[in-house]
C-alpha atoms as a PDB file:
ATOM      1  CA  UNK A   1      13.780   4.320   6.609  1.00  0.00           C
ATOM      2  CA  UNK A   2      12.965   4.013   2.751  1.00  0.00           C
ATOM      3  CA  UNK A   3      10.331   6.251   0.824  1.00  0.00           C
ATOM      4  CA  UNK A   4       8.094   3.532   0.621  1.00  0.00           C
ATOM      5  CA  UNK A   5       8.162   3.349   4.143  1.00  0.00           C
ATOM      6  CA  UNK A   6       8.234   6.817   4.980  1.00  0.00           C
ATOM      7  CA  UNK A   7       5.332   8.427   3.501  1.00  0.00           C
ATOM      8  CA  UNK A   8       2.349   6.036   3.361  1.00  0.00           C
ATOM      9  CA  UNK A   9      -0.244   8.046   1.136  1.00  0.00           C
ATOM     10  CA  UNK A  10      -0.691  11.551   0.219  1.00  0.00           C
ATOM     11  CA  UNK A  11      -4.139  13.240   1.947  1.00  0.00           C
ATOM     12  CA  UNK A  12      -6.847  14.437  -0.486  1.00  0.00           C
ATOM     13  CA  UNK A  13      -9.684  16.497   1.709  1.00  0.00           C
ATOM     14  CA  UNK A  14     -10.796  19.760   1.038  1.00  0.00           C
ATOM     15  CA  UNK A  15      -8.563  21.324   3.713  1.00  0.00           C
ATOM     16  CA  UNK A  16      -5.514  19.258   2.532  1.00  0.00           C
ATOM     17  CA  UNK A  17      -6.212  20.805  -0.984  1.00  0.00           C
ATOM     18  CA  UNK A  18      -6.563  24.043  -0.213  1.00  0.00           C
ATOM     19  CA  UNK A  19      -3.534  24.427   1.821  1.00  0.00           C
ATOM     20  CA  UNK A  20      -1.508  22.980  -1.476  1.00  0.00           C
ATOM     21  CA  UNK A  21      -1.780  26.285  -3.313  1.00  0.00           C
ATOM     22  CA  UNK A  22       0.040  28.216  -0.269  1.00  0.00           C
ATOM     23  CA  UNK A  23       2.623  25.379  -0.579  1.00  0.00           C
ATOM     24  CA  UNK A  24       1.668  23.258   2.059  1.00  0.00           C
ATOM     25  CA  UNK A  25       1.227  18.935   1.280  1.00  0.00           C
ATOM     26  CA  UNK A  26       0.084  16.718   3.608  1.00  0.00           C
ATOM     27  CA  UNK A  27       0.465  13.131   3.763  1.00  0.00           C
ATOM     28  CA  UNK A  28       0.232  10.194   6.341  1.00  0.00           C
ATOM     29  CA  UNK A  29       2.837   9.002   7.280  1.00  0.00           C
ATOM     30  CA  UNK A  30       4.562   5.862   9.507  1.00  0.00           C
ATOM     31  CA  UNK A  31       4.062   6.761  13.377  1.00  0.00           C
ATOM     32  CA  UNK A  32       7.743   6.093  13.978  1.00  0.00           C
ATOM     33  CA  UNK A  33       8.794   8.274  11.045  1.00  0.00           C
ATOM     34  CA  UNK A  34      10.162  11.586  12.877  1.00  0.00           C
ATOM     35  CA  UNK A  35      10.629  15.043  10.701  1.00  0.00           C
ATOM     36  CA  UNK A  36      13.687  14.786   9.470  1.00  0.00           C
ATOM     37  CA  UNK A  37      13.003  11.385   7.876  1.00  0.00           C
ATOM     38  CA  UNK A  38       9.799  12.692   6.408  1.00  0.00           C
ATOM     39  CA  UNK A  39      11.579  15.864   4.961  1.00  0.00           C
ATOM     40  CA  UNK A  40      14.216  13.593   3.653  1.00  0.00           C
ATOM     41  CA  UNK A  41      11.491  11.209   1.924  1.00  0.00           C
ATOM     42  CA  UNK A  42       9.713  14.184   0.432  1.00  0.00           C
ATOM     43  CA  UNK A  43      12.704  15.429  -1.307  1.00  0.00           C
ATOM     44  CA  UNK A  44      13.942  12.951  -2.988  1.00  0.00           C
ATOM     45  CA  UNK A  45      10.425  11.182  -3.789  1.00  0.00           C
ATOM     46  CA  UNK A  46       9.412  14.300  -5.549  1.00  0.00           C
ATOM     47  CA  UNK A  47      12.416  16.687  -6.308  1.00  0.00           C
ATOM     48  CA  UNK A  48      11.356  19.515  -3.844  1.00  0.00           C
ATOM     49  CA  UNK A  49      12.990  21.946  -1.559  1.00  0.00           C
ATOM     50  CA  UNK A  50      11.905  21.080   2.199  1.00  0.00           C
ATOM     51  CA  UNK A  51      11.658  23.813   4.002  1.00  0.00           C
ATOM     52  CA  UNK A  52      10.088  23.105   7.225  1.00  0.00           C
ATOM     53  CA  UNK A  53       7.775  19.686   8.766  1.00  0.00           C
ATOM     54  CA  UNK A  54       4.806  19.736  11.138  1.00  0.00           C
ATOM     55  CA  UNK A  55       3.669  16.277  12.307  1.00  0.00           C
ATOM     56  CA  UNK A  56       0.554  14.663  14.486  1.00  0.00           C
ATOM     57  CA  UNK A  57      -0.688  11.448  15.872  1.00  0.00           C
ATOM     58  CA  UNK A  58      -4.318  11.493  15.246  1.00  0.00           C
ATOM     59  CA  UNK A  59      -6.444   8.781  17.410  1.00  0.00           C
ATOM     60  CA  UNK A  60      -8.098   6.456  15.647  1.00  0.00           C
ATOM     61  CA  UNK A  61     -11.795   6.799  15.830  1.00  0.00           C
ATOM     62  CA  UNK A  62     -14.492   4.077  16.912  1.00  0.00           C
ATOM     63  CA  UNK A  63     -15.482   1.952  13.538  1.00  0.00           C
ATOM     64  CA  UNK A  64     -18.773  -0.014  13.852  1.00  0.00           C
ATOM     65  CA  UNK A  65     -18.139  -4.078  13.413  1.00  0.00           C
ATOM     66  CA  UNK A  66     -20.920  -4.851  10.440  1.00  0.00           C
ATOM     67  CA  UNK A  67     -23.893  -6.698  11.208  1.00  0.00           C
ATOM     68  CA  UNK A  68     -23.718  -5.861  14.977  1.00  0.00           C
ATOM     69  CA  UNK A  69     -23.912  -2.974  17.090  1.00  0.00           C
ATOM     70  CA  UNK A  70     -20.412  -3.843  18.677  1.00  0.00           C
ATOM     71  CA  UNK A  71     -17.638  -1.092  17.947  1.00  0.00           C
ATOM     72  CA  UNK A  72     -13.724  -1.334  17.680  1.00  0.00           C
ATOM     73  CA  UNK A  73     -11.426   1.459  17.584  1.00  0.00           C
ATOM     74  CA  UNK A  74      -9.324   1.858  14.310  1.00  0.00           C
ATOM     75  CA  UNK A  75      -5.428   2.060  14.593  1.00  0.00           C
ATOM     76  CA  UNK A  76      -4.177   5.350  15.251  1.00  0.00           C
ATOM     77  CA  UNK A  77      -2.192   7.508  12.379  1.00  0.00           C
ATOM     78  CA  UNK A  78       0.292  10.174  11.787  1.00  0.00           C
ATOM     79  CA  UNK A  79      -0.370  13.223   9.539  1.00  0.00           C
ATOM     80  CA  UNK A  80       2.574  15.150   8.339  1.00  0.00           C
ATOM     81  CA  UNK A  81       2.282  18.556   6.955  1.00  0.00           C
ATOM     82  CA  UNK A  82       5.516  19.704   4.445  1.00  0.00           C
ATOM     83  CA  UNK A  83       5.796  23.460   3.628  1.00  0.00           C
ATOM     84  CA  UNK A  84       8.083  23.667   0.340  1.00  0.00           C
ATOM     85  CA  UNK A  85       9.963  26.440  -1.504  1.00  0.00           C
ATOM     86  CA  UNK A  86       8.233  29.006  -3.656  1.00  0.00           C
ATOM     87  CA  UNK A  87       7.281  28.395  -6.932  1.00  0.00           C
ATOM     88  CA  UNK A  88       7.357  24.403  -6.315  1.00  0.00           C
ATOM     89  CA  UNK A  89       4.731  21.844  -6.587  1.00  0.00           C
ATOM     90  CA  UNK A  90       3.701  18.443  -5.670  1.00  0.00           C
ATOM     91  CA  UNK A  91       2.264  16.702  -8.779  1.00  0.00           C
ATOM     92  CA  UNK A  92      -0.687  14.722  -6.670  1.00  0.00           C
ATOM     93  CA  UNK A  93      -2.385  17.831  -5.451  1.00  0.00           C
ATOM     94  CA  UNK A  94      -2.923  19.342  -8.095  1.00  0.00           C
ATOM     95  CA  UNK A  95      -6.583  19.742  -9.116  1.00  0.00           C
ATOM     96  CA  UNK A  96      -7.973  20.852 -12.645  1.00  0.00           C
END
């Protein structure tokens, strides 16, 4: 698969954030993506030493239809945590 592909959006919560200073990014990325694709499209998208890949497929939750009281359930996701070298950084998680 291609980067674009790959790694859909990086993810900005509080936890997400936090985890970044002990070298830990997360991002969401396609469900049929598997690690080694995801470590592959972190390296070269951002020039970083891969050193290990934790993934999950999150359910999606229910989303209220507007104007109604009907409910749908959003599309399901996968979250991939990346764990790089020492002393290396992701430039979109970094705060300040």
């Amino acid at each position: 698969m291609e980067i674009p592909k790959v790694i859909k959006s990086p993810v900005l919560t509080e936890k997400s954030l936090q985890e970044a200073t002990d070298g830990k990014y997360t991002f969401e990325v396609d469900l049929k993506a598997n690690k080694r694709e995801v470590a592959q499209a972190v390296k070269e998208a951002f020039n970083v030493d891969v050193l290990g890949v934790t993934t999950r497929i999150l359910k999606g939750r229910r989303v209220r239809i507007r104007g109604t009281k009907l409910t749908r359930a959003a599309s399901k996701f996968k979250k991939a945590t990346v764990k790089v070298a020492a002393g290396q950084k992701i430039p979109a998680f970094e705060t300040g």
